[in-house]
Protein backbone atom coordinates (compact mmCIF):
# COMPACT_ATOMS: atom_id res chain seq x y z
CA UNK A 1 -159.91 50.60 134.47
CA UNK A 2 -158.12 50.78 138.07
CA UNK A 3 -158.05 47.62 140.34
CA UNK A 4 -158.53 48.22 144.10
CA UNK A 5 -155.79 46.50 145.84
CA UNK A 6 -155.97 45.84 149.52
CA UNK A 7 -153.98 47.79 151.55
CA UNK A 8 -152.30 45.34 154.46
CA UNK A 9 -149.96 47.90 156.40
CA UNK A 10 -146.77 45.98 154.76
CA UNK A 11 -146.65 48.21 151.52
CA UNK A 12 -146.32 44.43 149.52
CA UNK A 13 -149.75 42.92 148.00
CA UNK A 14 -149.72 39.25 148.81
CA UNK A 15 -151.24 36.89 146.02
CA UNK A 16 -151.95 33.25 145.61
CA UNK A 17 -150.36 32.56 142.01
CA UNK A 18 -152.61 30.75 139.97
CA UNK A 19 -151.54 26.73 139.35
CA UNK A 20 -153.50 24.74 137.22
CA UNK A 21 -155.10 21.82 139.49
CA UNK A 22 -153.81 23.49 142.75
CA UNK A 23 -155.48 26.66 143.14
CA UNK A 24 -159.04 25.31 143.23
CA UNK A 25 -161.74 26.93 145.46
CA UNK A 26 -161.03 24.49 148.82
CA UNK A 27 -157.12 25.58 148.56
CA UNK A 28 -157.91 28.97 147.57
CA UNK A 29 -160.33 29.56 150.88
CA UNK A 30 -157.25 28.34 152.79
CA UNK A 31 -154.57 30.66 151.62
CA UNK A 32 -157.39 33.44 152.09
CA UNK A 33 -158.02 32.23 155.92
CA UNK A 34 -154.27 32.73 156.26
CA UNK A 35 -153.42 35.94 154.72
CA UNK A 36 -153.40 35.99 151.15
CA UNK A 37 -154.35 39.15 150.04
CA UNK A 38 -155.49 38.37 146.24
CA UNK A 39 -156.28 35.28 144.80
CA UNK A 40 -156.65 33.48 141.38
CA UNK A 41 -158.49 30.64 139.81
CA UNK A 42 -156.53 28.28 137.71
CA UNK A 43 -156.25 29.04 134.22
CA UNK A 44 -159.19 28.37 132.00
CA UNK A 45 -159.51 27.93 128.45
CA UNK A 46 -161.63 29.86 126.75
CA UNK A 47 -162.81 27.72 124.42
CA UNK A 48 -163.87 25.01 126.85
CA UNK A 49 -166.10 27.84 128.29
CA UNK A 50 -167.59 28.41 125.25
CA UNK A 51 -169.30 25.18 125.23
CA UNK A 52 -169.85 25.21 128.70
CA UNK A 53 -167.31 22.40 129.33
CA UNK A 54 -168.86 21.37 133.60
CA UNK A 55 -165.29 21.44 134.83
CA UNK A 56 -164.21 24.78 133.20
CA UNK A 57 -167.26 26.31 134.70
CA UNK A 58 -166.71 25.00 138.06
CA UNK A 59 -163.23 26.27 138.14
CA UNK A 60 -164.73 29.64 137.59
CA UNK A 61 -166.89 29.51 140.90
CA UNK A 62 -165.86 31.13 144.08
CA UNK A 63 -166.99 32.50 147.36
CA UNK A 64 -167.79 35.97 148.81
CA UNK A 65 -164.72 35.73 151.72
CA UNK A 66 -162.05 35.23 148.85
CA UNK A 67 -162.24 39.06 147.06
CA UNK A 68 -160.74 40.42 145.78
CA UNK A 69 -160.39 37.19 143.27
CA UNK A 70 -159.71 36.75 139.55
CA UNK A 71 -160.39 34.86 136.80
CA UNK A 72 -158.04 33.60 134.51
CA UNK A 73 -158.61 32.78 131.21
CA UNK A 74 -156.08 31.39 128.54
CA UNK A 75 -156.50 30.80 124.59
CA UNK A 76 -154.70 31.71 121.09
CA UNK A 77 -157.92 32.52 119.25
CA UNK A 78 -158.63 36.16 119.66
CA UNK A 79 -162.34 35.60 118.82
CA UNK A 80 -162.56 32.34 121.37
CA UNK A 81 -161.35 34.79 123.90
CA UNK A 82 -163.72 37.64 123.54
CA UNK A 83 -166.85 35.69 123.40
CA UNK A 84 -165.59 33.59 126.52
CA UNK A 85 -165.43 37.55 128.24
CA UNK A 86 -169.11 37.48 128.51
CA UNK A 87 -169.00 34.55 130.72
CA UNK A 88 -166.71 35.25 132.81
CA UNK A 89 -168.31 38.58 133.58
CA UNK A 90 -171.48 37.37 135.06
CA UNK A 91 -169.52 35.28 137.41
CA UNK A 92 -168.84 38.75 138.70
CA UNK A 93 -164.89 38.26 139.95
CA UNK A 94 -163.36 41.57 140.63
CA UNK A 95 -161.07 41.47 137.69
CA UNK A 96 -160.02 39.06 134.26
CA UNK A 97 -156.44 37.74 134.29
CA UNK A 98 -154.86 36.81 131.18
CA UNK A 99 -152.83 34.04 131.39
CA UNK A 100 -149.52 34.78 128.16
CA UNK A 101 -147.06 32.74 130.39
CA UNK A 102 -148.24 29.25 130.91
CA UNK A 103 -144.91 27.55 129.20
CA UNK A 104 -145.85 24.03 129.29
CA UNK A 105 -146.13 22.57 125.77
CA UNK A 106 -150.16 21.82 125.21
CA UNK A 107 -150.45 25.34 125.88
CA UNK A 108 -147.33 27.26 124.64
CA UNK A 109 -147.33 24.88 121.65
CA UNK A 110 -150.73 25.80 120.19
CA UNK A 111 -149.65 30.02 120.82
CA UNK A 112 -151.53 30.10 123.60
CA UNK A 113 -149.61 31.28 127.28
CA UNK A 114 -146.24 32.12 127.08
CA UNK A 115 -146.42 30.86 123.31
CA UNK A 116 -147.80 34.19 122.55
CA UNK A 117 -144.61 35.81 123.45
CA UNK A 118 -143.09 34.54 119.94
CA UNK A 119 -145.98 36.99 118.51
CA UNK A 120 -146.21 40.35 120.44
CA UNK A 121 -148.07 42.28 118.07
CA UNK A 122 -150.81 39.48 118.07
CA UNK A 123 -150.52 39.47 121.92
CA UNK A 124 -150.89 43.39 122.44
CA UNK A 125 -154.02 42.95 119.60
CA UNK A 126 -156.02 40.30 121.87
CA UNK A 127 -155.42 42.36 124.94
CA UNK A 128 -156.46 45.57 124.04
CA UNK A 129 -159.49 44.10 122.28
CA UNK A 130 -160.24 42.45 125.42
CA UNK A 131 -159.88 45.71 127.50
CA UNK A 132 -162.05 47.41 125.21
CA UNK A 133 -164.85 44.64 125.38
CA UNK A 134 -164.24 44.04 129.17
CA UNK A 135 -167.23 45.76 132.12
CA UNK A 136 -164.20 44.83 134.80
CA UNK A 137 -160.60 45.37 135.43
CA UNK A 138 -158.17 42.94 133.06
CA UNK A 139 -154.62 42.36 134.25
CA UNK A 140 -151.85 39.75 132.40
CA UNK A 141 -149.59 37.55 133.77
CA UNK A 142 -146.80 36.83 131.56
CA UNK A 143 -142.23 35.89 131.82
CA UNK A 144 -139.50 37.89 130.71
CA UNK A 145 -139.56 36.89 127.02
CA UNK A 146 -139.84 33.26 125.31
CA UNK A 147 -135.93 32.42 125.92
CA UNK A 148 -132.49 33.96 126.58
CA UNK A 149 -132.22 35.74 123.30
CA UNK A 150 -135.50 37.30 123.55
CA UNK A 151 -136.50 39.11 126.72
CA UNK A 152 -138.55 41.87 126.17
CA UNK A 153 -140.14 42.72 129.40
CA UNK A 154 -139.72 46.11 129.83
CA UNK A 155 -140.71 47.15 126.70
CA UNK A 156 -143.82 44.80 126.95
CA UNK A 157 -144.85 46.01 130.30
CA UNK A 158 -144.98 49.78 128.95
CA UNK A 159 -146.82 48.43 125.96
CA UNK A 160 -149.20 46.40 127.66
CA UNK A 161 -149.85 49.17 130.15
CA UNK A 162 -150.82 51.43 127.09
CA UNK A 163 -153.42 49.41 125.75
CA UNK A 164 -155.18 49.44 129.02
CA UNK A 165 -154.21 46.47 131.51
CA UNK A 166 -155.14 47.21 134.74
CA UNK A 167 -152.20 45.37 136.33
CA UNK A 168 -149.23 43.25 135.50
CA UNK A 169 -147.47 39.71 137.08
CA UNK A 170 -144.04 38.51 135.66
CA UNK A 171 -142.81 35.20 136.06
CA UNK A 172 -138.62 35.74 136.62
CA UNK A 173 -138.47 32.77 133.70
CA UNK A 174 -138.52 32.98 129.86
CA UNK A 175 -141.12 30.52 128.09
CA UNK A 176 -137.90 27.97 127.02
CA UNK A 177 -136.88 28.03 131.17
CA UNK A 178 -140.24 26.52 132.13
CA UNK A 179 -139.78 26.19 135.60
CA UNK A 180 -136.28 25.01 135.92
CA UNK A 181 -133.18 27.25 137.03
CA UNK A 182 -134.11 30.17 139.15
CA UNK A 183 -136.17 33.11 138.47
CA UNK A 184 -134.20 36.02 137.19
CA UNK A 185 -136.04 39.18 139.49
CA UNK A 186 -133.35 41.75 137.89
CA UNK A 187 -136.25 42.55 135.05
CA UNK A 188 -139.04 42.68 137.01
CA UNK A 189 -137.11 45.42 139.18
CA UNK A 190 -136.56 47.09 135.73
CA UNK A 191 -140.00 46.93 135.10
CA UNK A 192 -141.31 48.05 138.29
CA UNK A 193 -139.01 51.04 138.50
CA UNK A 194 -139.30 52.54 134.91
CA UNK A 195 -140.56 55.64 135.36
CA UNK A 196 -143.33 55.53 132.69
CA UNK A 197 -144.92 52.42 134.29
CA UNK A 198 -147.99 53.64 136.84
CA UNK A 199 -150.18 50.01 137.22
CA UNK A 200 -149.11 47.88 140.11
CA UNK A 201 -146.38 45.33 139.16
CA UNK A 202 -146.72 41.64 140.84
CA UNK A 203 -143.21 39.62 141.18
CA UNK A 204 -143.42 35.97 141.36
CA UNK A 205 -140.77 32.90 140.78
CA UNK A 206 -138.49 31.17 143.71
CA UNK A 207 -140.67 32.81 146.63
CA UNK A 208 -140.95 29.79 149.17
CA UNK A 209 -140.12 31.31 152.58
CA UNK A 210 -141.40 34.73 154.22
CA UNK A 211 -137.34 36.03 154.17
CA UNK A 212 -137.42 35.73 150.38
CA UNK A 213 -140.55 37.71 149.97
CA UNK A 214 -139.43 40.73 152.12
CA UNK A 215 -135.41 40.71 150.25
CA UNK A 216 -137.67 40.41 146.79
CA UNK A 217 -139.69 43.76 148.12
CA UNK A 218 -136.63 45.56 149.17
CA UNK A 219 -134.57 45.19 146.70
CA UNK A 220 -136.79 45.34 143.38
CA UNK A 221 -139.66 47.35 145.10
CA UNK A 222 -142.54 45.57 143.85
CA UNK A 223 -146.24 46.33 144.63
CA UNK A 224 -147.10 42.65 145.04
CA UNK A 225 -145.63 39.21 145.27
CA UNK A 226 -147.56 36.50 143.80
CA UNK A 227 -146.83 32.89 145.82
CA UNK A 228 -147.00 29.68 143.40
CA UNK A 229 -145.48 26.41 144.71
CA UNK A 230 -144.18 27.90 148.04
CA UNK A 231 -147.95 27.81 148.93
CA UNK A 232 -148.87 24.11 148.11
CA UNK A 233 -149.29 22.70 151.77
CA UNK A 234 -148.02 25.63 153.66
CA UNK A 235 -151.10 28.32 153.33
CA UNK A 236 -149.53 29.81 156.15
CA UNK A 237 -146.96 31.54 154.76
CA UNK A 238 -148.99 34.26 153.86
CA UNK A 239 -149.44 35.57 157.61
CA UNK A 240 -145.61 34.40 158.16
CA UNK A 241 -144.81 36.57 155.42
CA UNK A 242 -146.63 39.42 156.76
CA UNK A 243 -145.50 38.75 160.39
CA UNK A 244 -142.01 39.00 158.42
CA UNK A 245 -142.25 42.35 156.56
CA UNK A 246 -143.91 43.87 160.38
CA UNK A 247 -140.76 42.63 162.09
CA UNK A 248 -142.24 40.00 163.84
CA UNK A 249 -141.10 36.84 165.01
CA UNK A 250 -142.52 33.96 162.04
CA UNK A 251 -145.06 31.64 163.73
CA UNK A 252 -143.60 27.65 163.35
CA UNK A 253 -147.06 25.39 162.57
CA UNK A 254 -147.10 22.56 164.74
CA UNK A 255 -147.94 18.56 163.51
CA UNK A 256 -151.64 19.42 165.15
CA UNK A 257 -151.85 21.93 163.15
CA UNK A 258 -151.04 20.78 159.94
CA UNK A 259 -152.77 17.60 160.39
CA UNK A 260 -156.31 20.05 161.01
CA UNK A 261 -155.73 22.17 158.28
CA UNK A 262 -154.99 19.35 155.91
CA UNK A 263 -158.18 17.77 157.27
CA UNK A 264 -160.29 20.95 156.33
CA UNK A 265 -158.74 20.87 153.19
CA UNK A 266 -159.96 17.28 152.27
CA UNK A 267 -163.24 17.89 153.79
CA UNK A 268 -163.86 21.39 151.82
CA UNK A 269 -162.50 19.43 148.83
CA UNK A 270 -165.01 16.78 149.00
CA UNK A 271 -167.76 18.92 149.22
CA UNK A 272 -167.00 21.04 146.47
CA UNK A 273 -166.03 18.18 144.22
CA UNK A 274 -166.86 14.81 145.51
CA UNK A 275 -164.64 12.15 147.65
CA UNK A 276 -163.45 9.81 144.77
CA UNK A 277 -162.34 12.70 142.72
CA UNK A 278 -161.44 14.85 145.75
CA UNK A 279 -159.17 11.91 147.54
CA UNK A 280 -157.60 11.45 144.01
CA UNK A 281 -156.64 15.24 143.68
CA UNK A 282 -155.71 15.77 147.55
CA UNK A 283 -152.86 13.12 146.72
CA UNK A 284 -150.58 15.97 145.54
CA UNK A 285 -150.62 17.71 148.81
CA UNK A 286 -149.64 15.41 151.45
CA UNK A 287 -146.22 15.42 150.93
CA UNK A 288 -146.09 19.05 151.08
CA UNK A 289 -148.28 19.43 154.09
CA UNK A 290 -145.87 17.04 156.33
CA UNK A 291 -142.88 18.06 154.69
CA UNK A 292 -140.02 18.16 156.99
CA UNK A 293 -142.23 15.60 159.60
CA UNK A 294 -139.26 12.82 160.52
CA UNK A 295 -139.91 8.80 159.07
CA UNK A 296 -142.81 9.91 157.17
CA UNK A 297 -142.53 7.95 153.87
CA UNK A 298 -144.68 5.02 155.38
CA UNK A 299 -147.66 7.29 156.05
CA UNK A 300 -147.51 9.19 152.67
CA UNK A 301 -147.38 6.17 151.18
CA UNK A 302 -150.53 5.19 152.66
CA UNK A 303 -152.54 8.51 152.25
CA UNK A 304 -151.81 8.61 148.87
CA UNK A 305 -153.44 5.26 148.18
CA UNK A 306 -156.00 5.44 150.32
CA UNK A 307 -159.54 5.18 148.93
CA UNK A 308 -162.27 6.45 151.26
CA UNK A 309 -162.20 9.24 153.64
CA UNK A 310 -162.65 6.33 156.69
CA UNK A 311 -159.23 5.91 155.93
CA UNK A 312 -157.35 8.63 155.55
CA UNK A 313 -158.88 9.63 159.11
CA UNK A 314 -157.22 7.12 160.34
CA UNK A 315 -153.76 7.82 159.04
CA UNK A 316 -154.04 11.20 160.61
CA UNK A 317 -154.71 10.01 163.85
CA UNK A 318 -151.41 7.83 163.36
CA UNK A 319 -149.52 10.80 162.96
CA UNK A 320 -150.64 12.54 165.98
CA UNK A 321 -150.59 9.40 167.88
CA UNK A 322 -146.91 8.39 167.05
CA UNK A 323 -145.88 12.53 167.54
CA UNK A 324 -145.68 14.97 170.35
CA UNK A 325 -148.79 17.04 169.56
CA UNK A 326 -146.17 20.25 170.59
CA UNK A 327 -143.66 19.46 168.11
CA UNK A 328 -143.07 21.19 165.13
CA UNK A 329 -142.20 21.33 161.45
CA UNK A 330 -139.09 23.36 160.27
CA UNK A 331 -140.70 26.86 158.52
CA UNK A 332 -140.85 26.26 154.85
């Protein structure tokens, strides 16, 4: 089943990489106001979904303005995925993501996400069951193997495209890498320009700044680049990164800005979740919102244990007080 793909004018599908406890519905609606082309819920386990575990199901919930979006879904138990399948349909995203390269151990450990990729044969099994059973478009999102003496990417990419997958994201890391060292892109080129392989191809790893997105397109000739942690605080790279691949001079976000955006984000997070648990969860972004902002340590301090919203509207009135509304933050 083919997934429509927006066409931007830049020849490079931009995506918002799915992160678990990042890439919520408030942040999501943010990188979409700012020019991400495709974006993903955080990964959801299938058999929390099964018995209609109230977070799990709110993780699946979206709005109209951020299609095309996916779903992802993770899990080891090929019969805990397909019956989660008919949940996730009548949420009605525009296409199912597997998640086989989550590499953090209460995931990988139990064969779930990139654990999978000690068992391909099981792994090609669940997803072409799940193509089979699935009414929309499934795509994967997997690494280049599970460590250094095992990267079978290019092989797995043709065989994953045989059993139906609609599209395909690689992580430039092997399962035993997690997230340290830097993503290795020379596969995913490999991938991408194998002659047999016709789905789109996403790269993502190491993309933090518009100039790495463009030299990533060039020089591996990707269809897409998914954005991860280069996103968290900074939804604007998406239109910088456009602005980059058009030729255009990359927009610098001033303090204003920043401090209005971040706002927005803690207000849309509050209404979708509640202030205690939204305050709590927006304490992960602050530092990455100011980043670069001189002799902030005292005010991050202070947002991140703050306790009402009272307060933290405070602290941002600080920050514009004690800065030049006109200055700006070094692009990220």
């Amino acid at each position: 089943m083919k997934l429509e793909l927006p066409d931007n004018g830049t020849g490079c599908v931009l995506g918002l990489s799915p992160m678990d406890d990042i890439t919520d519905l408030p942040f999501r609606s943010l990188c979409k106001e700012f020019g991400a082309d495709v974006v993903v819920t955080e990964f959801i386990a299938s058999e929390a979904l099964n018995r209609d575990a109230e977070k799990s199901l709110r993780k699946m919930r979206f709005s109209e303005a951020q299609r095309p979006v996916g779903i992802q879904i993770f899990g080891a138990d090929e019969d805990e995925l397909l019956q989660c399948l008919d949940i996730v349909q009548r949420a009605e995203p525009d296409f199912i993501d597997i998640n086989w390269g989550c590499p953090v151990r209460k995931v990988a450990g139990k064969g779930a996400g990139s654990g999978i990729l000690k068992d391909i044969p099981k792994m090609l099994k669940i997803t072409e069951l799940m193509v089979r059973r699935s009414t929309l478009p499934v795509t994967v999102k997997t690494r280049l193997g599970y460590d250094e003496s095992s990267k079978p990417i290019v092989d797995l990419a043709e065989r994953l495209q045989d059993v139906g997958i609609a599209a395909l994201a690689i992580h430039g890391r092997t399962k035993t890498q997690m997230y340290s060292g830097s993503a290795d892109w020379t596969l995913i080129g490999e991938v991408k320009n194998n002659p047999r392989m016709t789905i789109p191809i996403f790269g993502n790893g190491d993309i933090t700044t518009p100039e790495q997105a463009v030299e990533a397109h060039s020089r591996y000739g990707v269809d897409g680049i998914l954005i991860g942690r280069g996103a968290i605080g900074n939804p604007w790279i998406f239109e910088q990164t456009k602005s980059a691949f058009k030729g255009h001079g990359i927009r610098e976000i001033g303090i204003a800005e920043r401090v209005d955006v971040c706002r927005k984000h803690l207000l849309a997070s509050i209404d979708f979740k509640g202030e205690c648990t939204a305050i709590f969860e927006m304490r992960k972004h602050y530092a990455a919102y100011f980043r670069g902002l001189p002799h902030f340590k005292h005010l991050r301090i202070r947002l991140v244990t703050a306790t009402t919203l009272a307060e933290i509207e405070q602290i941002f009135m600080q920050i514009l007080a004690e800065r030049n509304n006109s200055a700006t933050l070094p692009t990220q």
